[in-house]
C-alpha atoms as a PDB file:
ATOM      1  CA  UNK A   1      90.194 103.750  95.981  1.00  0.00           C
ATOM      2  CA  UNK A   2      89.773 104.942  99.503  1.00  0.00           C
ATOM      3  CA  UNK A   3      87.180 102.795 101.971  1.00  0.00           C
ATOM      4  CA  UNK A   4      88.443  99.523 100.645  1.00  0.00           C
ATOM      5  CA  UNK A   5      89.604  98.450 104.313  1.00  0.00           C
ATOM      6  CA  UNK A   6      87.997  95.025 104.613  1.00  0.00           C
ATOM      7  CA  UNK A   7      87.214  94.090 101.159  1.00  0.00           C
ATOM      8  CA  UNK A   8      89.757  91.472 100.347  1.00  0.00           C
ATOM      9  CA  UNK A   9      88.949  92.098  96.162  1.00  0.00           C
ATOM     10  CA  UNK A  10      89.682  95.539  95.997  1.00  0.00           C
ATOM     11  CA  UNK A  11      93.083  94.817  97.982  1.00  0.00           C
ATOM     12  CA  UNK A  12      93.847  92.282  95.388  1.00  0.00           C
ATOM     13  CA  UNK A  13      93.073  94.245  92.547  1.00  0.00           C
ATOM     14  CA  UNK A  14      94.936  97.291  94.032  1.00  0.00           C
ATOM     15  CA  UNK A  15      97.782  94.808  94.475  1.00  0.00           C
ATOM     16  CA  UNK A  16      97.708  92.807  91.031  1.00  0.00           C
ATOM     17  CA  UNK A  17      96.726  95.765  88.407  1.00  0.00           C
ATOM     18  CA  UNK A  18     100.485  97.027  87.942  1.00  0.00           C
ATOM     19  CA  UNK A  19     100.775  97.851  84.080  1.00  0.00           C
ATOM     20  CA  UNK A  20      98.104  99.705  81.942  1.00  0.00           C
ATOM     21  CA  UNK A  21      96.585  97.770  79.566  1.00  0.00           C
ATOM     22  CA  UNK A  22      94.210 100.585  77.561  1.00  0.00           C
ATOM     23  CA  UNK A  23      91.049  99.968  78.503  1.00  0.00           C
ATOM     24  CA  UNK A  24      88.185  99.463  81.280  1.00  0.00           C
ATOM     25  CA  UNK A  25      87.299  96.704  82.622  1.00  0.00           C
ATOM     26  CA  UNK A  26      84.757  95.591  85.278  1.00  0.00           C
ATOM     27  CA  UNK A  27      84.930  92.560  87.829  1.00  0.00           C
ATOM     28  CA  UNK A  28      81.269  91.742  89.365  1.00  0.00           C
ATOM     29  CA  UNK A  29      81.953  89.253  92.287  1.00  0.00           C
ATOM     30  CA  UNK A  30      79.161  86.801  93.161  1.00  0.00           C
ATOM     31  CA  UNK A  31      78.412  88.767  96.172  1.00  0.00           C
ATOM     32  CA  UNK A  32      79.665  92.660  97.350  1.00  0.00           C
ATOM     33  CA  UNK A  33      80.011  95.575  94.454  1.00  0.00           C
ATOM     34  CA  UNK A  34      81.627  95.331  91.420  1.00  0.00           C
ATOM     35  CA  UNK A  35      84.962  97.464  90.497  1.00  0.00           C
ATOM     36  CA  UNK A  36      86.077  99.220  87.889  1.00  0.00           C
ATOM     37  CA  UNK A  37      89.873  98.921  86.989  1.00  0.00           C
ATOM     38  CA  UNK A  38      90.727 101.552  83.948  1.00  0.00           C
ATOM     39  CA  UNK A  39      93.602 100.570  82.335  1.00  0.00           C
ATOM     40  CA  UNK A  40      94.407 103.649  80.495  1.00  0.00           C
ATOM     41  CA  UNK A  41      95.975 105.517  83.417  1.00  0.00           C
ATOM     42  CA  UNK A  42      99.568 103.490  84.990  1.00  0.00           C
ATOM     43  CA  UNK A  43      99.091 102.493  87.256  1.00  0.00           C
ATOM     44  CA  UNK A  44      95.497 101.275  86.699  1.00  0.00           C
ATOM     45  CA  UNK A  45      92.786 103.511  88.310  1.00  0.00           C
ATOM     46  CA  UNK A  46      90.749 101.075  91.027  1.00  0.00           C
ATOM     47  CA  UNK A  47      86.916 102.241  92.127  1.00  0.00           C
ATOM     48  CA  UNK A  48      83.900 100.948  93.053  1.00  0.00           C
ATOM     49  CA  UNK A  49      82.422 103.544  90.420  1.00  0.00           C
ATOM     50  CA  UNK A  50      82.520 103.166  86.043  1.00  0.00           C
ATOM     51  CA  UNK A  51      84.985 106.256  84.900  1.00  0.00           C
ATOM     52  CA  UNK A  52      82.456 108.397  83.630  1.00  0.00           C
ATOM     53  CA  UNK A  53      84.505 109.183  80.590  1.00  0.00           C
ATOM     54  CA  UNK A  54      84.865 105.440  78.801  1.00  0.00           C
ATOM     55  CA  UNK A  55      82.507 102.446  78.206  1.00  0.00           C
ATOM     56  CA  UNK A  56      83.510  99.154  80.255  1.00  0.00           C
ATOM     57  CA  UNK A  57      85.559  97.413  77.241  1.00  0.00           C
ATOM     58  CA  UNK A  58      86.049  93.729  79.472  1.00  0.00           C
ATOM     59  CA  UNK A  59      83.725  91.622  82.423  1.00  0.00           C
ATOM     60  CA  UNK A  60      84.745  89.284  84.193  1.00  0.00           C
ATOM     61  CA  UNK A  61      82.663  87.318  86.870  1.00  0.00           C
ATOM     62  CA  UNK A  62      83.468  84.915  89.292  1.00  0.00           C
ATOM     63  CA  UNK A  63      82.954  84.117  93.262  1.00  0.00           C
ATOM     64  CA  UNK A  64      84.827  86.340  95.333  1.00  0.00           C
ATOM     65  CA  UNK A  65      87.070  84.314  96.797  1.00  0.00           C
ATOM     66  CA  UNK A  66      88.219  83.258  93.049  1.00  0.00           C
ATOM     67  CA  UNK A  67      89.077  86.675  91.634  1.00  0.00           C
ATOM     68  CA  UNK A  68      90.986  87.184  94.901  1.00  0.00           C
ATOM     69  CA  UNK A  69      92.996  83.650  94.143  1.00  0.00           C
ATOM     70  CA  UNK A  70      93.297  84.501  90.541  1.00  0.00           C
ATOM     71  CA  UNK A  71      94.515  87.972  90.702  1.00  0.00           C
ATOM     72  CA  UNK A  72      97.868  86.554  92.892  1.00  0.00           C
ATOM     73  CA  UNK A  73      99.418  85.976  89.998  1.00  0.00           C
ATOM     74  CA  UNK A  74      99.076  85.814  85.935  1.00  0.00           C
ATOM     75  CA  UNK A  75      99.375  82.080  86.024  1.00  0.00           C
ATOM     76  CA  UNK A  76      96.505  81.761  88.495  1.00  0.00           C
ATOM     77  CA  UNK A  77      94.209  83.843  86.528  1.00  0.00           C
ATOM     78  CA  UNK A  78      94.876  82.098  83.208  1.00  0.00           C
ATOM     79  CA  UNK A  79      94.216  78.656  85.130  1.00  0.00           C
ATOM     80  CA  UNK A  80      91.238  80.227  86.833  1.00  0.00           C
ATOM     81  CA  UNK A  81      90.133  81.473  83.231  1.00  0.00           C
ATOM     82  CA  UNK A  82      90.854  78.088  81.362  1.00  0.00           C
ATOM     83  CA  UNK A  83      89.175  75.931  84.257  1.00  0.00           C
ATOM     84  CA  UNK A  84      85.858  78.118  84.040  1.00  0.00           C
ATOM     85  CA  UNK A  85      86.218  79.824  87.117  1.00  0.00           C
ATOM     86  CA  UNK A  86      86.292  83.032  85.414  1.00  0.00           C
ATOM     87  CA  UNK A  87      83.821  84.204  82.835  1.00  0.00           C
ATOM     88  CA  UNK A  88      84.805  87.152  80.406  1.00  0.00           C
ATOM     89  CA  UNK A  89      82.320  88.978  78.437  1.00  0.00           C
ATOM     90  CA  UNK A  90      83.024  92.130  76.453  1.00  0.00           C
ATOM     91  CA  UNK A  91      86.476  92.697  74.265  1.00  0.00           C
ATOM     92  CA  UNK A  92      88.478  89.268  74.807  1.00  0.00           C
ATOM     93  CA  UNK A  93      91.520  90.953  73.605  1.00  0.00           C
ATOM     94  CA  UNK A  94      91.911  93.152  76.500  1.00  0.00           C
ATOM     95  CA  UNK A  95      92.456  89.635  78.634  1.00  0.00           C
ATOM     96  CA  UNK A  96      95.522  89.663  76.205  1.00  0.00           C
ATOM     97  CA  UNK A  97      96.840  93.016  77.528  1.00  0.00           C
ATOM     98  CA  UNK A  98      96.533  91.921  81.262  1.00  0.00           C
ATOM     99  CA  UNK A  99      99.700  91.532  83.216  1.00  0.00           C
ATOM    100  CA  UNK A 100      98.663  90.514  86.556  1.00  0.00           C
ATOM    101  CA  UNK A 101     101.111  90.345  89.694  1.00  0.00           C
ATOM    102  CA  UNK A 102     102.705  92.229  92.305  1.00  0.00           C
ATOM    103  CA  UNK A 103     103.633  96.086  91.809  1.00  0.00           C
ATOM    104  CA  UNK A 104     107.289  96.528  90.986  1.00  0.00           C
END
């Protein structure tokens, strides 16, 4: 995703998304523009745009500063998740396929 310079979310995603996990799925922050992480290419495809090619399977919402925390690691998302942090709408069983952390 090129522009990203400045928007702590997208650097976290870029950062976090490592592993495909078949499907889209969209994070909507409390404030700024949503992404769009698809899942079907490895590594995951980051953009402030929905691929035009597949519906958005997964949302999650949170405040910003949340989804940055979370996205650290898979622990901190499933604690962020679990503590209601995190809302998920859409296909629960791509939250299943996540695996969350730095690129190897």
């Amino acid at each position: 995703m090129s522009g990203d310079n400045g928007n702590p979310l997208a650097e976290a995603a870029k950062k976090s998304f490592a592993a495909s996990f078949g499907a889209v799925l969209q994070i909507v922050p409390d404030e700024g523009k949503p992404l769009w992480i698809d899942g079907r290419a490895a590594p995951p495809n980051i953009s402030d745009a929905a691929p035009k090619d597949a519906e958005t399977a997964c949302v999650l919402c949170s405040r910003r500063d949340s989804l940055v925390r979370a996205f650290a690691n898979n622990r901190a998302f499933e604690s962020a998740y679990v503590s209601g942090r995190i809302a998920v709408s859409g296909d629960m069983s791509v939250m299943a396929r996540l695996e969350l952390g730095p690129k190897k």
